[in-house]
PDB file of N, CA and C in Angstrom:
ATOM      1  N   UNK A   1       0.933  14.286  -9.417  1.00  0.00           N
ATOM      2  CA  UNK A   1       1.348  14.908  -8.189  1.00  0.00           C
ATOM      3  C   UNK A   1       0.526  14.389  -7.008  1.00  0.00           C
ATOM      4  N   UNK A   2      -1.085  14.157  -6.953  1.00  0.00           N
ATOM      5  CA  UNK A   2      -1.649  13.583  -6.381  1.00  0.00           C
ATOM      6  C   UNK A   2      -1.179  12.296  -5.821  1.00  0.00           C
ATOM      7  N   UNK A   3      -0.767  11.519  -6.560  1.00  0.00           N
ATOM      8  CA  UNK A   3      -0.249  10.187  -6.105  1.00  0.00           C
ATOM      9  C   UNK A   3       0.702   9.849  -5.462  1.00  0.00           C
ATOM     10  N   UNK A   4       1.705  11.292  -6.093  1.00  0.00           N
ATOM     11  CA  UNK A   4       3.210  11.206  -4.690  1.00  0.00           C
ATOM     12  C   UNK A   4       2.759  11.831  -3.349  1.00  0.00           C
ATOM     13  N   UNK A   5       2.144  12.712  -3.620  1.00  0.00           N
ATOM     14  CA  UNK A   5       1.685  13.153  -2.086  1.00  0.00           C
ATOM     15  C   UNK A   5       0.990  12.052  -1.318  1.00  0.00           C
ATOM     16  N   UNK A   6       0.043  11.632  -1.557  1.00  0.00           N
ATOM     17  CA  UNK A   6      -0.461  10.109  -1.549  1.00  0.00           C
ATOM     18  C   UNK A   6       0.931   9.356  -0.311  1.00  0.00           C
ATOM     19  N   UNK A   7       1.569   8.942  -1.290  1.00  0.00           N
ATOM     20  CA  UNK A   7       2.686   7.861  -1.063  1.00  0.00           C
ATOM     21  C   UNK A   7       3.617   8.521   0.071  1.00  0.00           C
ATOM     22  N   UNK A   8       3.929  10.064   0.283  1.00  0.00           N
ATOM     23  CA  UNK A   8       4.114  10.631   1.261  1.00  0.00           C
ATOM     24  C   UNK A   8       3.734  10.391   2.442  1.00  0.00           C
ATOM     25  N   UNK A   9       2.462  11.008   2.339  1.00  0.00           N
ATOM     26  CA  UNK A   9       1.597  11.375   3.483  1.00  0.00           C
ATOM     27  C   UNK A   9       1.310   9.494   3.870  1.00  0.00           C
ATOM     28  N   UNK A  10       0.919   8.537   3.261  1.00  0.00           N
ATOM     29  CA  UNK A  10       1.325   7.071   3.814  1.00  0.00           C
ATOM     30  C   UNK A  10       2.647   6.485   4.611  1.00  0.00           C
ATOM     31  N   UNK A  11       3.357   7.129   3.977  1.00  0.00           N
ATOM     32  CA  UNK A  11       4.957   6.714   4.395  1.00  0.00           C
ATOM     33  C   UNK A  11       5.070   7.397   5.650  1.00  0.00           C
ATOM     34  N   UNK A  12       4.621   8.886   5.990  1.00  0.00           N
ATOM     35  CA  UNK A  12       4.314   9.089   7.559  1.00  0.00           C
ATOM     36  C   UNK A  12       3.317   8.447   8.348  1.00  0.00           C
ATOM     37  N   UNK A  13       2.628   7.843   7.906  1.00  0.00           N
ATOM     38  CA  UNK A  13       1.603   7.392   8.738  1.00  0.00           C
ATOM     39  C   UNK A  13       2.151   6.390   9.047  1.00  0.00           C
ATOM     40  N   UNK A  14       2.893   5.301   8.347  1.00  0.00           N
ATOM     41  CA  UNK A  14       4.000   4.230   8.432  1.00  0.00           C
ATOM     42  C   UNK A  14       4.579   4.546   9.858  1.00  0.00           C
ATOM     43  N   UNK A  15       5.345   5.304   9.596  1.00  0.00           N
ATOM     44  CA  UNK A  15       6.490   6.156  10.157  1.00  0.00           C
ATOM     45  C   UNK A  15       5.724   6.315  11.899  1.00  0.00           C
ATOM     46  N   UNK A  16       4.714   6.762  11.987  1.00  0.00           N
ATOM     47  CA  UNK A  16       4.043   7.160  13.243  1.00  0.00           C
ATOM     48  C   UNK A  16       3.960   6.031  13.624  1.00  0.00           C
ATOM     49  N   UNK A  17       3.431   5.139  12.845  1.00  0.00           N
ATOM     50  CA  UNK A  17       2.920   3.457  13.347  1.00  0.00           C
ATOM     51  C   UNK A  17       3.822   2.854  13.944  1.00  0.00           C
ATOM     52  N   UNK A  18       4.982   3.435  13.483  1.00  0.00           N
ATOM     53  CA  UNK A  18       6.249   2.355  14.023  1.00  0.00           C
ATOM     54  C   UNK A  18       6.459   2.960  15.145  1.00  0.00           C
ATOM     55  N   UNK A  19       6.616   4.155  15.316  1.00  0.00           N
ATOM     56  CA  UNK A  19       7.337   5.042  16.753  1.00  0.00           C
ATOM     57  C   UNK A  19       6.296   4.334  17.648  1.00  0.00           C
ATOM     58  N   UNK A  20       4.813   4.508  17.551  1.00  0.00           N
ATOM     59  CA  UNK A  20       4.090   4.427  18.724  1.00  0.00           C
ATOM     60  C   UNK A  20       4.099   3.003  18.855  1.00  0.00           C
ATOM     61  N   UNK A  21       5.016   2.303  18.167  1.00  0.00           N
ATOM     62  CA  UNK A  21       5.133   0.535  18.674  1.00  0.00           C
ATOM     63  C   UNK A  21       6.071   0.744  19.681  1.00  0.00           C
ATOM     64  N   UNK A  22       7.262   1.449  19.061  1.00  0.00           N
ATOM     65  CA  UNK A  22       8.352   1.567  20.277  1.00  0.00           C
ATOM     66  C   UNK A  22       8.438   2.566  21.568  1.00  0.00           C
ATOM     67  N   UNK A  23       7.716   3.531  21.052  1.00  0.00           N
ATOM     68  CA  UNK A  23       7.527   4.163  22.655  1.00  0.00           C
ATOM     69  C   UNK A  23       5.845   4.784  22.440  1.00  0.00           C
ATOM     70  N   UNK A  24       4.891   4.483  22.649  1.00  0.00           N
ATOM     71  CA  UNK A  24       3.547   4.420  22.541  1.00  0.00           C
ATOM     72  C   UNK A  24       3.413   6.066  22.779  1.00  0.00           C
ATOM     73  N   UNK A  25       2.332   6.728  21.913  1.00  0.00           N
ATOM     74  CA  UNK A  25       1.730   7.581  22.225  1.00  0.00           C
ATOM     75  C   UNK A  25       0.823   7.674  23.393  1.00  0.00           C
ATOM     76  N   UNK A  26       0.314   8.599  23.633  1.00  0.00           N
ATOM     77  CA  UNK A  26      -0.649   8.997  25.197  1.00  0.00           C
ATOM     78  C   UNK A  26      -1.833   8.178  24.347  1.00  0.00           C
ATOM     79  N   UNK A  27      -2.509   7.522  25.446  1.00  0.00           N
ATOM     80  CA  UNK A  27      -3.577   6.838  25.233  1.00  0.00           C
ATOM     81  C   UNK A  27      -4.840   7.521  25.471  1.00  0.00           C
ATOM     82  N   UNK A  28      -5.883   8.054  24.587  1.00  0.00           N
ATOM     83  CA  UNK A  28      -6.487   6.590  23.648  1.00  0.00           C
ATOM     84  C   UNK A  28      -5.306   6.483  21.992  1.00  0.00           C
ATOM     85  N   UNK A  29      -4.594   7.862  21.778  1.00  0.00           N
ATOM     86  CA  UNK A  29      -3.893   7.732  20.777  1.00  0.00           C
ATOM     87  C   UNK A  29      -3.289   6.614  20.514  1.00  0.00           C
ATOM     88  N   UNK A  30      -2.943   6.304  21.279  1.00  0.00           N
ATOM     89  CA  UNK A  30      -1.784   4.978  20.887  1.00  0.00           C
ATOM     90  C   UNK A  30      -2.763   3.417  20.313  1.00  0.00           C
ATOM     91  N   UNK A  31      -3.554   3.659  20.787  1.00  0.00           N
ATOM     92  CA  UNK A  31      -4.776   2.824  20.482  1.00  0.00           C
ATOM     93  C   UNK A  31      -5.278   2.547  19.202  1.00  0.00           C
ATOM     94  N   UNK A  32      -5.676   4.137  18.944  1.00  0.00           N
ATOM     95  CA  UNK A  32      -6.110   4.700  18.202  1.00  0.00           C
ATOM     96  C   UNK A  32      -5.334   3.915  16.671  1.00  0.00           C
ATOM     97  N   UNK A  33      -4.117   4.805  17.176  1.00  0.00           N
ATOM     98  CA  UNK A  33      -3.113   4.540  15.895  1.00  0.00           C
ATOM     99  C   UNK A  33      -2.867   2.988  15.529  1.00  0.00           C
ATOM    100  N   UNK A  34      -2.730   2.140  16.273  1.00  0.00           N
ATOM    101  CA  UNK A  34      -2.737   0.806  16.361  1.00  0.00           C
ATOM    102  C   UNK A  34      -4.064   0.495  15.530  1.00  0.00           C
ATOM    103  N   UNK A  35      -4.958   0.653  15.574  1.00  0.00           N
ATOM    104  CA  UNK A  35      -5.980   0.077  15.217  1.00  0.00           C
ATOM    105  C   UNK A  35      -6.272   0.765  13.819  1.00  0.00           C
ATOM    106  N   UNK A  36      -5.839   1.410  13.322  1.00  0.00           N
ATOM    107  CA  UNK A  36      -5.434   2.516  12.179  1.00  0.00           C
ATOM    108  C   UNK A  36      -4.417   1.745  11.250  1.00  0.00           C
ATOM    109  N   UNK A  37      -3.752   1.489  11.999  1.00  0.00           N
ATOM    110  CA  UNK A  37      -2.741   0.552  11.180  1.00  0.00           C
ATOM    111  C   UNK A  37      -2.576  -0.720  10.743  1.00  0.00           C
ATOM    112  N   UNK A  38      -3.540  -1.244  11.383  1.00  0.00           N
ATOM    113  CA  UNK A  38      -3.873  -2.634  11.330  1.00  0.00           C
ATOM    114  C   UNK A  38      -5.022  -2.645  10.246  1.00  0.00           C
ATOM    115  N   UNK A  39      -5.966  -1.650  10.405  1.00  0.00           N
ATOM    116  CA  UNK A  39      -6.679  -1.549   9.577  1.00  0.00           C
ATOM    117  C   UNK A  39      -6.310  -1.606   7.929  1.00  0.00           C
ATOM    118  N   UNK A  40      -5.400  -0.440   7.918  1.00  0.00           N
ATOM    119  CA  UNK A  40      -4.414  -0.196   6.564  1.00  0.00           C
ATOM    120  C   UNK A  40      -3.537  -0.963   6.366  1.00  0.00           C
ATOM    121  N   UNK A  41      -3.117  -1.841   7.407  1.00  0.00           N
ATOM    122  CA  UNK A  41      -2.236  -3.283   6.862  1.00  0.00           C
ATOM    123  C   UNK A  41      -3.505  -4.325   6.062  1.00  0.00           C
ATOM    124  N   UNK A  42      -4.740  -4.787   6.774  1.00  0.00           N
ATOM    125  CA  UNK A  42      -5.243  -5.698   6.130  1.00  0.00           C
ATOM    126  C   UNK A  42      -5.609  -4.756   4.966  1.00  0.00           C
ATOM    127  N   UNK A  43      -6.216  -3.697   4.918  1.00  0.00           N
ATOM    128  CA  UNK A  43      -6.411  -3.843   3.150  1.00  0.00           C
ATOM    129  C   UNK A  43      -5.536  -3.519   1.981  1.00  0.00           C
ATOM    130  N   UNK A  44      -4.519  -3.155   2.589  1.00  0.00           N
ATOM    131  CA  UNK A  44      -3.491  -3.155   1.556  1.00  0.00           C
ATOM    132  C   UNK A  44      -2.856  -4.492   1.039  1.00  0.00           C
ATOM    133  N   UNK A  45      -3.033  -5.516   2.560  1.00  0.00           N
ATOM    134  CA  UNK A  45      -3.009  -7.247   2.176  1.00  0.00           C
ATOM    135  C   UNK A  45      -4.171  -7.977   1.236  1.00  0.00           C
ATOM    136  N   UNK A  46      -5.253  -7.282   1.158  1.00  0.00           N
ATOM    137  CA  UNK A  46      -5.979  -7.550   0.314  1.00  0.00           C
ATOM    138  C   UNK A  46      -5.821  -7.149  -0.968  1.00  0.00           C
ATOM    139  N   UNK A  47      -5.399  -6.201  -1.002  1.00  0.00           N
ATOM    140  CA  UNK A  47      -5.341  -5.672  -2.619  1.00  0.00           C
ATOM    141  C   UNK A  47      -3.695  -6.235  -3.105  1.00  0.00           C
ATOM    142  N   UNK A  48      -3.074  -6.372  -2.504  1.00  0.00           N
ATOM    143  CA  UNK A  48      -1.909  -7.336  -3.024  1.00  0.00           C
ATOM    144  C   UNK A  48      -2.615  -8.792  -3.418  1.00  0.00           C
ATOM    145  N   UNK A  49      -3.462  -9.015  -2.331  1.00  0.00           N
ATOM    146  CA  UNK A  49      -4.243 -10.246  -3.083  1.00  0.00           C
ATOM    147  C   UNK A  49      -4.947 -10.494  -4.514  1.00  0.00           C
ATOM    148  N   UNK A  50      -6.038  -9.143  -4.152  1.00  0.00           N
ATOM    149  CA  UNK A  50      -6.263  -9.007  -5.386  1.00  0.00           C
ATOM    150  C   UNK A  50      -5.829  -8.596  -6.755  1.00  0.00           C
ATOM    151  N   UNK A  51      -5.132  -8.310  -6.339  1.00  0.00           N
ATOM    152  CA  UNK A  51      -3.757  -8.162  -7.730  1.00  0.00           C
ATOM    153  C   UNK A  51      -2.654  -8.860  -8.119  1.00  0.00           C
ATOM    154  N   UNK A  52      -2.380 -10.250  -7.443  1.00  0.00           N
ATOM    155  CA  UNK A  52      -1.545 -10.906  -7.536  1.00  0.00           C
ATOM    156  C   UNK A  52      -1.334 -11.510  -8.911  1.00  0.00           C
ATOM    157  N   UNK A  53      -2.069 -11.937  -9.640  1.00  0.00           N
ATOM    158  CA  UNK A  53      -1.833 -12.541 -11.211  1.00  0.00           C
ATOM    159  C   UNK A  53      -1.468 -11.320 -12.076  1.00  0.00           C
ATOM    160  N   UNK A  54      -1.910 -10.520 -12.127  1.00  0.00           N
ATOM    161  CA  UNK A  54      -1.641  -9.220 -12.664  1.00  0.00           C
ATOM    162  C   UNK A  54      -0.529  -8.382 -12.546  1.00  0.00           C
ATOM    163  N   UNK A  55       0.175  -9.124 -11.416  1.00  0.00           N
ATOM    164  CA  UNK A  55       1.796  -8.801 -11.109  1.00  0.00           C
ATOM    165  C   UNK A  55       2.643  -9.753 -11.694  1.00  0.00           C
ATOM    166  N   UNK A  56       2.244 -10.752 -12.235  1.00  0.00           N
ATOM    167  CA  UNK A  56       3.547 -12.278 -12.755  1.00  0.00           C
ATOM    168  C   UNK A  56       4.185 -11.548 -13.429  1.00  0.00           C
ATOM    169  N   UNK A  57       3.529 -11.030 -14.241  1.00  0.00           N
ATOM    170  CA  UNK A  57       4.148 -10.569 -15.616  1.00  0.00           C
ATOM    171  C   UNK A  57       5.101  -9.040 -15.714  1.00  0.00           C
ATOM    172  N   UNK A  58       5.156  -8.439 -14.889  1.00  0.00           N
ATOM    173  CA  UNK A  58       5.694  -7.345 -14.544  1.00  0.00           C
ATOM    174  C   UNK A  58       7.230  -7.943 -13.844  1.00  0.00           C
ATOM    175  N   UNK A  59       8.741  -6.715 -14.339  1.00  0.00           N
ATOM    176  CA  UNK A  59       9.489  -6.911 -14.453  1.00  0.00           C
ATOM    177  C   UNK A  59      10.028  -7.619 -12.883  1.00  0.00           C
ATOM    178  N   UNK A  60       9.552  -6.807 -11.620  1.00  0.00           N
ATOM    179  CA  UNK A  60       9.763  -6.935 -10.695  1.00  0.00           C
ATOM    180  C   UNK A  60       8.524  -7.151  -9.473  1.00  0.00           C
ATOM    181  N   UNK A  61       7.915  -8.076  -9.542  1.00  0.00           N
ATOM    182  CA  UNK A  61       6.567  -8.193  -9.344  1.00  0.00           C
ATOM    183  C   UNK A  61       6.492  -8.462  -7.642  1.00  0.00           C
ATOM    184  N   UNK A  62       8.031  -8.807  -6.970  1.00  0.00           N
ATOM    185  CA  UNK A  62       7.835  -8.674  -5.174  1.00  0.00           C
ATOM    186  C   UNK A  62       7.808  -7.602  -5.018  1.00  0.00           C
ATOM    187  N   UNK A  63       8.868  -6.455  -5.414  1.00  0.00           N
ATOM    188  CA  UNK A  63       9.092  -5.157  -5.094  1.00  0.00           C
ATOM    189  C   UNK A  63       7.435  -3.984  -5.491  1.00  0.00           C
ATOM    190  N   UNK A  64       6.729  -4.836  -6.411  1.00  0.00           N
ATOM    191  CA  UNK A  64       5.482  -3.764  -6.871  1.00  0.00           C
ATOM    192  C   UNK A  64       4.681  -4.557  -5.584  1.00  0.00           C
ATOM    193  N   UNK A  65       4.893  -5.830  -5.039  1.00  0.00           N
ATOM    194  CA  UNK A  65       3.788  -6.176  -3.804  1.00  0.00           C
ATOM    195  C   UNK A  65       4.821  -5.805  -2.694  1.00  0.00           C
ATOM    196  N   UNK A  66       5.438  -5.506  -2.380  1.00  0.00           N
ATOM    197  CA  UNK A  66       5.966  -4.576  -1.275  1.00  0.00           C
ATOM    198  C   UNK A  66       5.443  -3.117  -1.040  1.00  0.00           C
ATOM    199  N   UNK A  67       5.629  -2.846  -2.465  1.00  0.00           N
ATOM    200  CA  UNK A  67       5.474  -1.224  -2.446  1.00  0.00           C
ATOM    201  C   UNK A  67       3.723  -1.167  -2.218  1.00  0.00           C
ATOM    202  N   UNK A  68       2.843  -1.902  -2.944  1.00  0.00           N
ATOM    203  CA  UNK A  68       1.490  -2.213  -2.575  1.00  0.00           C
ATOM    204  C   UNK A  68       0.949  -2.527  -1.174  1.00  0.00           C
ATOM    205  N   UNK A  69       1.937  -3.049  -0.512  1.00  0.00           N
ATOM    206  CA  UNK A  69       1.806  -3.340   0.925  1.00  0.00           C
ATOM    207  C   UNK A  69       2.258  -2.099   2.006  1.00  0.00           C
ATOM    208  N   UNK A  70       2.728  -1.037   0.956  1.00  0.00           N
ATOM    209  CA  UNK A  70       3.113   0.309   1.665  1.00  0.00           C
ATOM    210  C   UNK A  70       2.498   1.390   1.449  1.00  0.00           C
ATOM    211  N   UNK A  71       1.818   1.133   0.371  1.00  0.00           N
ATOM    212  CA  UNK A  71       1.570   2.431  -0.386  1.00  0.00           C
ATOM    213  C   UNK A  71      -0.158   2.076  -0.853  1.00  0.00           C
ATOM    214  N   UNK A  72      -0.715   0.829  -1.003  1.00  0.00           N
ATOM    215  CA  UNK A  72      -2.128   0.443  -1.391  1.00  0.00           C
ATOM    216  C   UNK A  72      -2.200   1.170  -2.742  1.00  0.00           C
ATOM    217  N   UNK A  73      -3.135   1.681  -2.583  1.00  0.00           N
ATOM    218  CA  UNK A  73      -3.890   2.526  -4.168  1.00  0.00           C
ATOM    219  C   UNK A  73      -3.104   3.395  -4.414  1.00  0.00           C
ATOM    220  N   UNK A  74      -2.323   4.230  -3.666  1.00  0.00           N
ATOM    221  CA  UNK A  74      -1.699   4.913  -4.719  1.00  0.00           C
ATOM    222  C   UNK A  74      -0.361   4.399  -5.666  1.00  0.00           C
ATOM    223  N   UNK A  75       0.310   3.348  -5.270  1.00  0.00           N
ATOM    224  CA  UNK A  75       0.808   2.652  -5.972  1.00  0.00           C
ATOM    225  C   UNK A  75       0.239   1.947  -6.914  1.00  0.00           C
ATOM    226  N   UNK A  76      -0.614   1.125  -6.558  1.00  0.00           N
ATOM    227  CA  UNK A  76      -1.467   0.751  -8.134  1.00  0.00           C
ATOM    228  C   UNK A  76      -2.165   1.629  -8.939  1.00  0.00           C
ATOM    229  N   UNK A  77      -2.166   2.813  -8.978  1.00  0.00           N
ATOM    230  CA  UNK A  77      -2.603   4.040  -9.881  1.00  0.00           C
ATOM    231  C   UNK A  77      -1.263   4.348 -10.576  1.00  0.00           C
ATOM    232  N   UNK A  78       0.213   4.170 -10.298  1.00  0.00           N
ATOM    233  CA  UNK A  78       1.164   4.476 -11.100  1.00  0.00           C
ATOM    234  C   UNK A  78       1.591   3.194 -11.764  1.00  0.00           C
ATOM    235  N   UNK A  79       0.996   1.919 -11.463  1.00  0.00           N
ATOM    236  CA  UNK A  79       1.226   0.788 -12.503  1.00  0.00           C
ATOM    237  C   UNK A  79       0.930   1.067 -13.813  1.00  0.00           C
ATOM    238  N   UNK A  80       1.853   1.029 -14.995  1.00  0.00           N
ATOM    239  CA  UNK A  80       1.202   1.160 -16.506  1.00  0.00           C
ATOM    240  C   UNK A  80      -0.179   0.215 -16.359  1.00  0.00           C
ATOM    241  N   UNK A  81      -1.443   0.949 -17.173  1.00  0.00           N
ATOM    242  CA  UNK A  81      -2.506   0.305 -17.648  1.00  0.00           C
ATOM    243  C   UNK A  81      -1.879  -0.758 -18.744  1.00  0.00           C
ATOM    244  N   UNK A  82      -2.692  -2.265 -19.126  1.00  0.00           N
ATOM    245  CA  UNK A  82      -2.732  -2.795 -20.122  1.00  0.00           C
ATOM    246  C   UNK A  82      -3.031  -1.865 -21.307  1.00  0.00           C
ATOM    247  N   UNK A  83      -2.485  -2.313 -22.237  1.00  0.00           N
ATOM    248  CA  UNK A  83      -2.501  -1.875 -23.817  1.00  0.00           C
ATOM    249  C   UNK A  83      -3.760  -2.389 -24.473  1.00  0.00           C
ATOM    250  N   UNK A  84      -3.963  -2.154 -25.085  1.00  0.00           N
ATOM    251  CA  UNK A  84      -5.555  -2.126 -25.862  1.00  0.00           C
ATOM    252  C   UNK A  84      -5.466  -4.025 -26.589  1.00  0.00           C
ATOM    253  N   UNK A  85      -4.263  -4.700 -26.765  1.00  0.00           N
ATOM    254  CA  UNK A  85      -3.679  -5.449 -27.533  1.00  0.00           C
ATOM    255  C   UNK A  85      -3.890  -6.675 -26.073  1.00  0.00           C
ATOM    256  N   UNK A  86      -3.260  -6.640 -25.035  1.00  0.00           N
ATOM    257  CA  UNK A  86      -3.505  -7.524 -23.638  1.00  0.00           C
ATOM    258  C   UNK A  86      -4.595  -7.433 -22.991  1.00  0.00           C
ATOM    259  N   UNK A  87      -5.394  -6.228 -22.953  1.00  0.00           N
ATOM    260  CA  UNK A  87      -6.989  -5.886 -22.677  1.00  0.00           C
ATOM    261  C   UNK A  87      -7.966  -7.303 -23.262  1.00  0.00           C
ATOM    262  N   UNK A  88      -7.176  -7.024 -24.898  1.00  0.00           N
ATOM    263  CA  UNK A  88      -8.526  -8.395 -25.601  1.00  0.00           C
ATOM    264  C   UNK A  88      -8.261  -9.200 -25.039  1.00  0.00           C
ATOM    265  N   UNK A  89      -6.837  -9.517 -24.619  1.00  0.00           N
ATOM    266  CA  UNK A  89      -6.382 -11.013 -24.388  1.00  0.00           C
ATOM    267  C   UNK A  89      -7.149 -11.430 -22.943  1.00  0.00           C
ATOM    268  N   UNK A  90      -7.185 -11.074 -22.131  1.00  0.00           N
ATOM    269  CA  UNK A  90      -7.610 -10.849 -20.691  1.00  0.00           C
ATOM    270  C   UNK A  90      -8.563 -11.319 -20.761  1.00  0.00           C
TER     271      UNK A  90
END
């Protein structure tokens, strides 16, 4: 339950990011939020980075770096863990 709320409460923050592109909040807010979002764009671009080999193999591996690029950690907390069997292999 933690993790959908998570993915919620991101998807509004999304959501705000975009409005105050098209008609800006009162400033310093608008600022604010801008720099908020940019923030949470690069590290969610990072952790798509850092997870990129670890996605080949998964059925649909743009759509899990999309959703990673929307959602960061709480999307990679609902990725199945490796199996005890691909763990050794690793």
């Amino acid at each position: 339950m933690f993790w959908g709320l998570g993915k919620v409460l991101t998807l509004m923050f999304w959501l705000v990011a975009l409005v105050n592109l098209v008609e800006p909040l009162i400033n310093p807010i608008d600022l604010l939020v801008n720099l908020a979002a940019s923030l949470l764009l690069l590290t969610h671009l990072l952790e798509v980075l850092l997870v990129h080999r670890n996605l080949k193999g998964r059925p649909h591996p743009w759509r899990d770096r999309l959703q990673i690029l929307l959602f960061g950690i709480f999307h990679l907390r609902t990725l199945s863990a490796p199996t005890a069997g691909e763990a050794r292999h690793a």
